[in-house]
C-alpha atoms as a PDB file:
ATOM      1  CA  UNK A   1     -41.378   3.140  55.815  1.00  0.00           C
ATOM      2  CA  UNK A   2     -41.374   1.054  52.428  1.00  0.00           C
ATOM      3  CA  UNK A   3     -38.951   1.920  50.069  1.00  0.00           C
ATOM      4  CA  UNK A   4     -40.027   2.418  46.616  1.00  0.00           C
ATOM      5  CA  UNK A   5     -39.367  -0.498  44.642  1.00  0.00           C
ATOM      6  CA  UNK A   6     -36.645  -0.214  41.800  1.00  0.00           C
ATOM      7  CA  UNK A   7     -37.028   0.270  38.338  1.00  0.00           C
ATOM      8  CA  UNK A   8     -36.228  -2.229  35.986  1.00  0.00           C
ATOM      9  CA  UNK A   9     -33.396  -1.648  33.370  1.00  0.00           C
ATOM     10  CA  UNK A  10     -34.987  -1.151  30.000  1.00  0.00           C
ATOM     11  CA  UNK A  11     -34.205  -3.898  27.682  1.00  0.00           C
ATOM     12  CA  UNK A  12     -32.710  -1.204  25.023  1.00  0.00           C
ATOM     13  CA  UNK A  13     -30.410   0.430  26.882  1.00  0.00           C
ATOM     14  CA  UNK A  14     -26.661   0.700  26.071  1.00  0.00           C
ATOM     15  CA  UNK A  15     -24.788  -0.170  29.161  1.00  0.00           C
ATOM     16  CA  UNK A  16     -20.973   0.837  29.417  1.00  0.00           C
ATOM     17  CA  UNK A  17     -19.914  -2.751  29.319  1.00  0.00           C
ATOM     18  CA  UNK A  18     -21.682  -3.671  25.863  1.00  0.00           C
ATOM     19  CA  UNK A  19     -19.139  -4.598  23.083  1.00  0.00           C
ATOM     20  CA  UNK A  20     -19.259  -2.501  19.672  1.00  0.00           C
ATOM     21  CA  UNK A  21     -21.171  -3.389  16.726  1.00  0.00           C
ATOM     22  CA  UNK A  22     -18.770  -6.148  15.143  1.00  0.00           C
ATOM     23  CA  UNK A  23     -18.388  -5.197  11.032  1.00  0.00           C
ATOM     24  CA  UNK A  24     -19.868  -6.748   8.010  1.00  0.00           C
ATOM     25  CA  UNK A  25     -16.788  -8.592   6.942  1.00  0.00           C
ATOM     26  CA  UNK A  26     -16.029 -10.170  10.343  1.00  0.00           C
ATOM     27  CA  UNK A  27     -19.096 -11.554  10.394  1.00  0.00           C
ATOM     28  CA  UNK A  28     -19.441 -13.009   7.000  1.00  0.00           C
ATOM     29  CA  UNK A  29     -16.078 -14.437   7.351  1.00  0.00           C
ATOM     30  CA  UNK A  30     -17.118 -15.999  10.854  1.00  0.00           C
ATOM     31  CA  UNK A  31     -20.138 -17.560   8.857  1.00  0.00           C
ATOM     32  CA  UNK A  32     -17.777 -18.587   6.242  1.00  0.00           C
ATOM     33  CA  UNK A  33     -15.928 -20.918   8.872  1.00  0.00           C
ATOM     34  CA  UNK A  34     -18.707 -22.354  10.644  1.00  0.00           C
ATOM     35  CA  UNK A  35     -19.867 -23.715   7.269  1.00  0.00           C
ATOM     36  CA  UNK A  36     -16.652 -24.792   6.428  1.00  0.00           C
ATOM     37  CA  UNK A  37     -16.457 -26.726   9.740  1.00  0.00           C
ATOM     38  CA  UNK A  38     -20.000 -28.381   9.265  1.00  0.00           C
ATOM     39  CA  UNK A  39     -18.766 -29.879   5.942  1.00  0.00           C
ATOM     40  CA  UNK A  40     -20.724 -27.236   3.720  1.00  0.00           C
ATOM     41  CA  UNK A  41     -17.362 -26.411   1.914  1.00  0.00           C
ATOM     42  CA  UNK A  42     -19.304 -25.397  -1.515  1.00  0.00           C
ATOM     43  CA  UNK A  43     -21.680 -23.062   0.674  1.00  0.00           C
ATOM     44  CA  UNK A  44     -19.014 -21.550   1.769  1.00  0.00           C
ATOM     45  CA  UNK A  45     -17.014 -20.728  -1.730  1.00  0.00           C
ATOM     46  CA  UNK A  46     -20.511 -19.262  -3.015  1.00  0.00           C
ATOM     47  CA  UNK A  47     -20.726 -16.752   0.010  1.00  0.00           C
ATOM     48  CA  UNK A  48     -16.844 -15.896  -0.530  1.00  0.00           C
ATOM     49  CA  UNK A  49     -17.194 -13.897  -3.677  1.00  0.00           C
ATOM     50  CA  UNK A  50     -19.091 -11.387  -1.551  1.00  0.00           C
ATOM     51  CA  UNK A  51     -15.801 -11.475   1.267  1.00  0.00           C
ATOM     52  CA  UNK A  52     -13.798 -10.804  -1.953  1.00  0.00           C
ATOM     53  CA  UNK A  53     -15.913  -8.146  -3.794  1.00  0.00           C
ATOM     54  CA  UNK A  54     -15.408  -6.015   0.027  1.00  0.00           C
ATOM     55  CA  UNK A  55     -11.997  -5.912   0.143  1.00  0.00           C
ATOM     56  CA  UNK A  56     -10.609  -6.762  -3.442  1.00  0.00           C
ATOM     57  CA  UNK A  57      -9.863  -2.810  -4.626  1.00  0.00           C
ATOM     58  CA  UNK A  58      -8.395  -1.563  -0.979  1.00  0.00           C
ATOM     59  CA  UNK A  59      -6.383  -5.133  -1.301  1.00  0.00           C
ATOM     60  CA  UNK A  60      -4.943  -4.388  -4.735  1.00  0.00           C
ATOM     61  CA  UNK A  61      -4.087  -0.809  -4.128  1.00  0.00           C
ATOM     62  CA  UNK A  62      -2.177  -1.922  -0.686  1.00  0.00           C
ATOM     63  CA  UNK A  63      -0.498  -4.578  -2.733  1.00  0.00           C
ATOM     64  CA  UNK A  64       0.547  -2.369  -5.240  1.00  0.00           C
ATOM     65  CA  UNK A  65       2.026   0.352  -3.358  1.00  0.00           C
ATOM     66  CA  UNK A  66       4.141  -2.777  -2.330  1.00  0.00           C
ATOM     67  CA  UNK A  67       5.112  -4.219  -5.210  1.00  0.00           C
ATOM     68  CA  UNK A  68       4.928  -1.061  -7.978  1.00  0.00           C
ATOM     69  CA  UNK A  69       4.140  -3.850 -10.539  1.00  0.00           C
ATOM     70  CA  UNK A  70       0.635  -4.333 -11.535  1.00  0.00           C
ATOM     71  CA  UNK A  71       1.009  -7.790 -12.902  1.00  0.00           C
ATOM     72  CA  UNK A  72       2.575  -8.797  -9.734  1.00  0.00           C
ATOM     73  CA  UNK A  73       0.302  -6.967  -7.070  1.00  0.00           C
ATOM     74  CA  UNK A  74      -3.087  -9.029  -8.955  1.00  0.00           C
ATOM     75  CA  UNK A  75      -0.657 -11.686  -8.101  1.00  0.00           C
ATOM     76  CA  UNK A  76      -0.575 -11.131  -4.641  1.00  0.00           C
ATOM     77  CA  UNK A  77      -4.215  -9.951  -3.752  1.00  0.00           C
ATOM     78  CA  UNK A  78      -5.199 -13.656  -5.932  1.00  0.00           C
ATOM     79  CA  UNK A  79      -3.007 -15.175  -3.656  1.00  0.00           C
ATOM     80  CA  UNK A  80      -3.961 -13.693  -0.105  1.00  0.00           C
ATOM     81  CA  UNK A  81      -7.699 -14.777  -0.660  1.00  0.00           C
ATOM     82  CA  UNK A  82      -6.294 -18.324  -1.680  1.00  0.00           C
ATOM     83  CA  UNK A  83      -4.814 -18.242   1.437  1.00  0.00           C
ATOM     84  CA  UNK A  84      -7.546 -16.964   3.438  1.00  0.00           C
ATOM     85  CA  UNK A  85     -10.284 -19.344   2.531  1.00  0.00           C
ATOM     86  CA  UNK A  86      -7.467 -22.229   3.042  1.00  0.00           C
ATOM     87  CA  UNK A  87      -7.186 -21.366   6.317  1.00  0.00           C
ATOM     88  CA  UNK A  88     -10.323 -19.837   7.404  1.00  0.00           C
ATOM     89  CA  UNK A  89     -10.952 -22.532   9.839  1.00  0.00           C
ATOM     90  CA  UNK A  90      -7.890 -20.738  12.014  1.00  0.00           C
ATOM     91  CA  UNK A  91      -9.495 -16.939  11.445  1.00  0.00           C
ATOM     92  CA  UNK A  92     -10.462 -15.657  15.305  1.00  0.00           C
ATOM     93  CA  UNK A  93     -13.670 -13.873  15.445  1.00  0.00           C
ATOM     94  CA  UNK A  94     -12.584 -11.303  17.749  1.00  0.00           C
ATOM     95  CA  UNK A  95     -10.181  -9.713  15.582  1.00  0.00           C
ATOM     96  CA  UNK A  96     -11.833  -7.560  12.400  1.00  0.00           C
ATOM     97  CA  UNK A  97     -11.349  -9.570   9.112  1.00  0.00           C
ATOM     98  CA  UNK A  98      -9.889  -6.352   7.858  1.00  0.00           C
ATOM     99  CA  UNK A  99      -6.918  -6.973  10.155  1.00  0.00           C
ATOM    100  CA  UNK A 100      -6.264 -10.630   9.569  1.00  0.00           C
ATOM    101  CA  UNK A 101      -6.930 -10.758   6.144  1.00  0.00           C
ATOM    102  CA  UNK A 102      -4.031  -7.425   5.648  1.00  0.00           C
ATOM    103  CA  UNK A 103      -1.754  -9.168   7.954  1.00  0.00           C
ATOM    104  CA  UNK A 104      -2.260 -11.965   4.987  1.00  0.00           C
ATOM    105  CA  UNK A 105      -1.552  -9.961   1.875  1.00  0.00           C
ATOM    106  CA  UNK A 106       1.512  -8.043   3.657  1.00  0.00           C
ATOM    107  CA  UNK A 107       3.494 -10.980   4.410  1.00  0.00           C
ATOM    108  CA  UNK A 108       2.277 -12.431   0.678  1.00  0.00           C
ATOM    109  CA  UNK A 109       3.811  -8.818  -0.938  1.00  0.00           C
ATOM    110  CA  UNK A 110       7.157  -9.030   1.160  1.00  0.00           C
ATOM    111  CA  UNK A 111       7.577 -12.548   0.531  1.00  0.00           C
ATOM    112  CA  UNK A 112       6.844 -11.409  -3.308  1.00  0.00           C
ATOM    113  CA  UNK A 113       9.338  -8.454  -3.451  1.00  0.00           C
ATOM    114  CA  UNK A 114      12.109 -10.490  -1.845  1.00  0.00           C
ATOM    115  CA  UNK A 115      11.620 -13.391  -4.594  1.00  0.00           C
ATOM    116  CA  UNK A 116      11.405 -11.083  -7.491  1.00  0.00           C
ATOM    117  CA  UNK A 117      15.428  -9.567  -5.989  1.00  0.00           C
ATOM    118  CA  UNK A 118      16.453 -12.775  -6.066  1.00  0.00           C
ATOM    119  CA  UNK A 119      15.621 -13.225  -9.644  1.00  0.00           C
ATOM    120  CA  UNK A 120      16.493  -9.489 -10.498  1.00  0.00           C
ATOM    121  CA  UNK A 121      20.216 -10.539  -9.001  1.00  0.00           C
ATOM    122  CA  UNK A 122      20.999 -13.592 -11.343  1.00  0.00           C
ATOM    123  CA  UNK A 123      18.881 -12.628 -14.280  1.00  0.00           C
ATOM    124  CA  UNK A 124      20.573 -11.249 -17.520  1.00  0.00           C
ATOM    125  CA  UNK A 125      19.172  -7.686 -19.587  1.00  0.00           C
ATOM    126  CA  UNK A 126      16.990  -9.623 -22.168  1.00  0.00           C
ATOM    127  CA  UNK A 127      16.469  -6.543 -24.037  1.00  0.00           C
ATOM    128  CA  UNK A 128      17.980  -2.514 -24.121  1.00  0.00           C
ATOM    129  CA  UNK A 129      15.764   0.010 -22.657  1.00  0.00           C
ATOM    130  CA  UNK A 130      14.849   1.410 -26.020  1.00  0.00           C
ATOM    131  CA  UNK A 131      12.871  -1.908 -26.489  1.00  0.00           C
ATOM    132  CA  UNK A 132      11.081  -1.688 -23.095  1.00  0.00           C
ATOM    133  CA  UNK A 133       7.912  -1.892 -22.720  1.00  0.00           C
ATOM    134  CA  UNK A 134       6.080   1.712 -22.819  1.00  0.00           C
ATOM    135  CA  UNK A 135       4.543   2.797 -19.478  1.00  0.00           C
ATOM    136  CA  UNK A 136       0.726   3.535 -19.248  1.00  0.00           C
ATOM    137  CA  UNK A 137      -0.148   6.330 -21.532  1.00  0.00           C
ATOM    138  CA  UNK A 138      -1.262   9.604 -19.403  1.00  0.00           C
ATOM    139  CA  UNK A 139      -4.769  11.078 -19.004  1.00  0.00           C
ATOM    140  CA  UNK A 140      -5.482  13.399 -21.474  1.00  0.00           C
ATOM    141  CA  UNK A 141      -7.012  16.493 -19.451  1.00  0.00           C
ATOM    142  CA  UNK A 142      -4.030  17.866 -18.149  1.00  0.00           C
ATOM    143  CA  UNK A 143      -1.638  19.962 -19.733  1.00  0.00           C
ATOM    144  CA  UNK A 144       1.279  18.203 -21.043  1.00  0.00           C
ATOM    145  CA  UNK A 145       3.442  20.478 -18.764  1.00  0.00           C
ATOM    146  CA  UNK A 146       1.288  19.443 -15.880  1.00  0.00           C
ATOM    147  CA  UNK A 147       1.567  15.817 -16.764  1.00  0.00           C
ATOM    148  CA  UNK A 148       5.318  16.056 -16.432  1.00  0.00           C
ATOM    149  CA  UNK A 149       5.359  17.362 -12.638  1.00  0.00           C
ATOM    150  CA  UNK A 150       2.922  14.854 -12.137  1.00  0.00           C
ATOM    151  CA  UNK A 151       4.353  12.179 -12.992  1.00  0.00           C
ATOM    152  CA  UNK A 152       7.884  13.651 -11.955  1.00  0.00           C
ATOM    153  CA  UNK A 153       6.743  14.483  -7.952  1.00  0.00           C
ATOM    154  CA  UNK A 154       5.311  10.660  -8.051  1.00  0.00           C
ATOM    155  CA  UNK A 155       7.833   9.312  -9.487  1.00  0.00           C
ATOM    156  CA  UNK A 156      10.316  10.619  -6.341  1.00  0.00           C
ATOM    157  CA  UNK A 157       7.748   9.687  -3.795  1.00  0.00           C
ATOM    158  CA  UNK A 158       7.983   6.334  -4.663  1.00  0.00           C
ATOM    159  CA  UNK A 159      11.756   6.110  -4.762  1.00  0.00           C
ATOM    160  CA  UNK A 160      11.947   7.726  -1.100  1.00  0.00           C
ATOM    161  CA  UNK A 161       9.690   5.288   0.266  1.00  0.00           C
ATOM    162  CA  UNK A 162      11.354   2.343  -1.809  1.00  0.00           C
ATOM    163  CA  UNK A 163      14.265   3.655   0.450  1.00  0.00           C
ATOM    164  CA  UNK A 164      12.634   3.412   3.906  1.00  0.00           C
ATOM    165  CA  UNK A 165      13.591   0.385   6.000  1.00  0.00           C
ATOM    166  CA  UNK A 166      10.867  -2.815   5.513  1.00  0.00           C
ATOM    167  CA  UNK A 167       9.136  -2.124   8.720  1.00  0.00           C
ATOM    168  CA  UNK A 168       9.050   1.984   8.122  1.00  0.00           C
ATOM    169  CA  UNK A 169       7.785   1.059   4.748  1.00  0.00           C
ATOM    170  CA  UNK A 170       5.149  -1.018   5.514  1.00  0.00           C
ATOM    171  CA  UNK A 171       3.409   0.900   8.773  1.00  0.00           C
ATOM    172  CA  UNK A 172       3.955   3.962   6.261  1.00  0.00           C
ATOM    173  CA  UNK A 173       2.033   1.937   3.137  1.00  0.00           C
ATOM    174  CA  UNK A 174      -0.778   1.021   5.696  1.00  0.00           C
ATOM    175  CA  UNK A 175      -1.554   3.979   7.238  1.00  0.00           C
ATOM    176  CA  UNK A 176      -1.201   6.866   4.211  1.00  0.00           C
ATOM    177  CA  UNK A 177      -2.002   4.279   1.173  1.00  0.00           C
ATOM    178  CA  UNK A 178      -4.477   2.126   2.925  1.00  0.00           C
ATOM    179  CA  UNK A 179      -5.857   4.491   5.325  1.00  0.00           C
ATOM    180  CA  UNK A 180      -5.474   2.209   8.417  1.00  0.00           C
ATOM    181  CA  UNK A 181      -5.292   3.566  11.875  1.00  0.00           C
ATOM    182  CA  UNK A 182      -2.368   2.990  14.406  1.00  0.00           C
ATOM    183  CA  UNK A 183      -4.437   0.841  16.020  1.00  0.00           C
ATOM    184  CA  UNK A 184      -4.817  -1.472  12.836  1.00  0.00           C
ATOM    185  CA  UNK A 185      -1.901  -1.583  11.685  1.00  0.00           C
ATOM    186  CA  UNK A 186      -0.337  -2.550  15.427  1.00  0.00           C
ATOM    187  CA  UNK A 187      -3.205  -5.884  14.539  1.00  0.00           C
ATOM    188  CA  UNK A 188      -1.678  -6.242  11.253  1.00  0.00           C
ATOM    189  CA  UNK A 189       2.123  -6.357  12.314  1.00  0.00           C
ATOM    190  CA  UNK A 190       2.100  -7.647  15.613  1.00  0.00           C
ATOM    191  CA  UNK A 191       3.519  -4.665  16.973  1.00  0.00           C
ATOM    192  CA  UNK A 192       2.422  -2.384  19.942  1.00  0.00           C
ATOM    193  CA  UNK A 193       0.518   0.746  18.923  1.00  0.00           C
ATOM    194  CA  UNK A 194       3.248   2.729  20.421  1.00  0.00           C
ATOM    195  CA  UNK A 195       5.619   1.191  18.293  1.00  0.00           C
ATOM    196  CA  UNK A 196       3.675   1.797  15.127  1.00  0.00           C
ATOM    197  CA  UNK A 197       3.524   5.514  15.616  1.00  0.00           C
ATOM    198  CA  UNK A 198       7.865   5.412  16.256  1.00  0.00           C
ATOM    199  CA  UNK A 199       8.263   3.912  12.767  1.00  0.00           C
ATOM    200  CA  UNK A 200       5.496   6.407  10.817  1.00  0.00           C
ATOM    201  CA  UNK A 201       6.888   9.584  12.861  1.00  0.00           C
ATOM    202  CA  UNK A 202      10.641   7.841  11.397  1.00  0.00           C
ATOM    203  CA  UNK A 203       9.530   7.238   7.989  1.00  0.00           C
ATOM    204  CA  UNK A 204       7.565  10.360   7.444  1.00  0.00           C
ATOM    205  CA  UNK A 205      10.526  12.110   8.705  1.00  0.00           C
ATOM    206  CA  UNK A 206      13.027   9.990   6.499  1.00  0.00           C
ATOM    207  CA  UNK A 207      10.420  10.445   3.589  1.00  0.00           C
ATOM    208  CA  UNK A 208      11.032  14.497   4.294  1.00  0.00           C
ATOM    209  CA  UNK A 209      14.719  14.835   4.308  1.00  0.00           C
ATOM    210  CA  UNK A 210      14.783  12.361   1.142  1.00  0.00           C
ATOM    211  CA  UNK A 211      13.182  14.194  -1.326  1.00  0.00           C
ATOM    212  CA  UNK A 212      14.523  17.341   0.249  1.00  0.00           C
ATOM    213  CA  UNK A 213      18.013  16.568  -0.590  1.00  0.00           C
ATOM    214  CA  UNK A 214      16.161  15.543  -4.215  1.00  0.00           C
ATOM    215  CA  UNK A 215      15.009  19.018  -4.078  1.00  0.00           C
ATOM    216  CA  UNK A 216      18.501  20.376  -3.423  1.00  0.00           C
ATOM    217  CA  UNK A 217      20.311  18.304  -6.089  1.00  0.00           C
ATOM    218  CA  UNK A 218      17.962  19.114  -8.581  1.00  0.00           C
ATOM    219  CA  UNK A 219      18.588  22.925  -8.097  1.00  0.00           C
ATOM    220  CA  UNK A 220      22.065  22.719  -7.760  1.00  0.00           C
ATOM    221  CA  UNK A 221      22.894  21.050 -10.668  1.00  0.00           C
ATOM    222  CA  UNK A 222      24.136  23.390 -13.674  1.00  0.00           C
ATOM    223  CA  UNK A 223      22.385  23.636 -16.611  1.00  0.00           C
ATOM    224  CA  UNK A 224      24.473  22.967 -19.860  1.00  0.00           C
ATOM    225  CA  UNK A 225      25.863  25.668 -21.154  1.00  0.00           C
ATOM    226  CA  UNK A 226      24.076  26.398 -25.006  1.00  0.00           C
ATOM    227  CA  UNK A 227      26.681  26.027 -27.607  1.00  0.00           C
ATOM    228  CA  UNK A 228      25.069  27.892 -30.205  1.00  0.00           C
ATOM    229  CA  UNK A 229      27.679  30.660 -31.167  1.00  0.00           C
ATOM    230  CA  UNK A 230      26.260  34.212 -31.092  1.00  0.00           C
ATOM    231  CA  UNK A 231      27.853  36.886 -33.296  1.00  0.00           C
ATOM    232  CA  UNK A 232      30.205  38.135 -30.900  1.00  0.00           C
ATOM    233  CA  UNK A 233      31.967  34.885 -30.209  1.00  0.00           C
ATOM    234  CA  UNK A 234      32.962  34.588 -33.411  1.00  0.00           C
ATOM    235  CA  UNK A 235      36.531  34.567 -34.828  1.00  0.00           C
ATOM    236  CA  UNK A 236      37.000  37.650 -36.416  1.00  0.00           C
ATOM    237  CA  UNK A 237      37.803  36.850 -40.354  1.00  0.00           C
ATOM    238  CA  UNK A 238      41.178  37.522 -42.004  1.00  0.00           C
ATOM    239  CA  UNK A 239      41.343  39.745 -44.897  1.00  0.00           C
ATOM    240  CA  UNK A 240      43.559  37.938 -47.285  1.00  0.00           C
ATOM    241  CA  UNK A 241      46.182  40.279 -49.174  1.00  0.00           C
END
């Protein structure tokens, strides 16, 4: 009896075994390494600025949850691309550019924040705080009352997390400011995915019991007592004879 013979696989179909559709950015930045090992160094710099324009807001607002300074996270982001299309020749195609290039301006941002404490530790007050530099003015929509909270409730955020360890700190910048999964930011920091999710459940919980006991201060702190005198606490006036 002849068997029936067996059907070809269709040329479209998705087998199990079929890698995932490889991102925009990894591929441009593979591109961007073959030309710059076939010589065509100028080709390359041309098809950067589009590498650049992809990531250059996600990189400054990553750098700038680092650093708190604007001046200095610009500083950073600049320097991370220099960096990157220095070495692009050593980039590996089968990591996401996303990963590499963050693993870039993270080390860039640490090595920036220890180098501005070393000049914050032998550098003298050049001026008083009265002739500091104003901060950014506030939007003008919200109440003024709702401006203060605002800026009060982010102003403690930042202080807690400037208080986490350097590795909490970081896994907890990438994955709430940059929006980075576990698995990313394990890439990123050369750590195991496991070990990424000890330090976030550590920092959010650090994070917690921080502004908690900033909660608990505030309220327990007394409020100055008025000293306006009221009728009764007056000294009762002496008739003179």
């Amino acid at each position: 009896m002849r068997r029936p013979p067996r059907r070809a696989k269709q040329s479209g179909a998705i087998d199990q075994g079929t890698a995932p559709a490889v991102a925009r950015d990894t591929n441009l930045a593979a591109r961007l390494k073959a030309l710059v090992l076939a010589g065509e160094r100028e080709r390359a710099r041309e098809q950067f600025a589009d590498l650049v324009a992809q990531h250059q807001r996600r990189a400054v607002r990553i750098a700038y949850s680092y650093l708190r300074d604007a001046h200095d996270a610009d500083e950073a982001v600049q320097d991370a691309f220099v960096k990157v299309f220095t070495h692009i020749t050593s980039y590996r195609e089968e990591y996401p550019f996303e990963v590499w290039f963050t693993r870039i301006l993270v080390n860039g941002c640490l090595d920036l924040r220890k180098a501005r404490a070393r000049r914050l530790r032998w550098a003298l007050p050049m001026s008083s705080p009265v002739d500091a530099a104003p901060v950014d003015p506030p939007a003008t929509q919200p109440s003024p009352e709702d401006r203060v909270i605002s800026t009060e409730r982010a102003g403690h955020i930042a202080a807690a997390i400037e208080k986490l360890p350097d590795r909490q700190r970081a896994v907890f910048t990438m994955c709430h400011v940059a929006d980075q999964s576990t698995s990313e930011v394990s890439q990123a920091l050369g750590l195991s995915e496991a070990t990424v999710r000890v330090h976030l459940f550590r920092a959010v919980r650090k994070l917690r019991k921080l502004l908690a006991s900033e909660r608990a201060h505030k309220t327990s702190t007394p409020r100055p007592e008025s000293s306006t005198i009221t009728a009764g606490d007056r000294e009762p006036t002496r008739s003179v004879v």
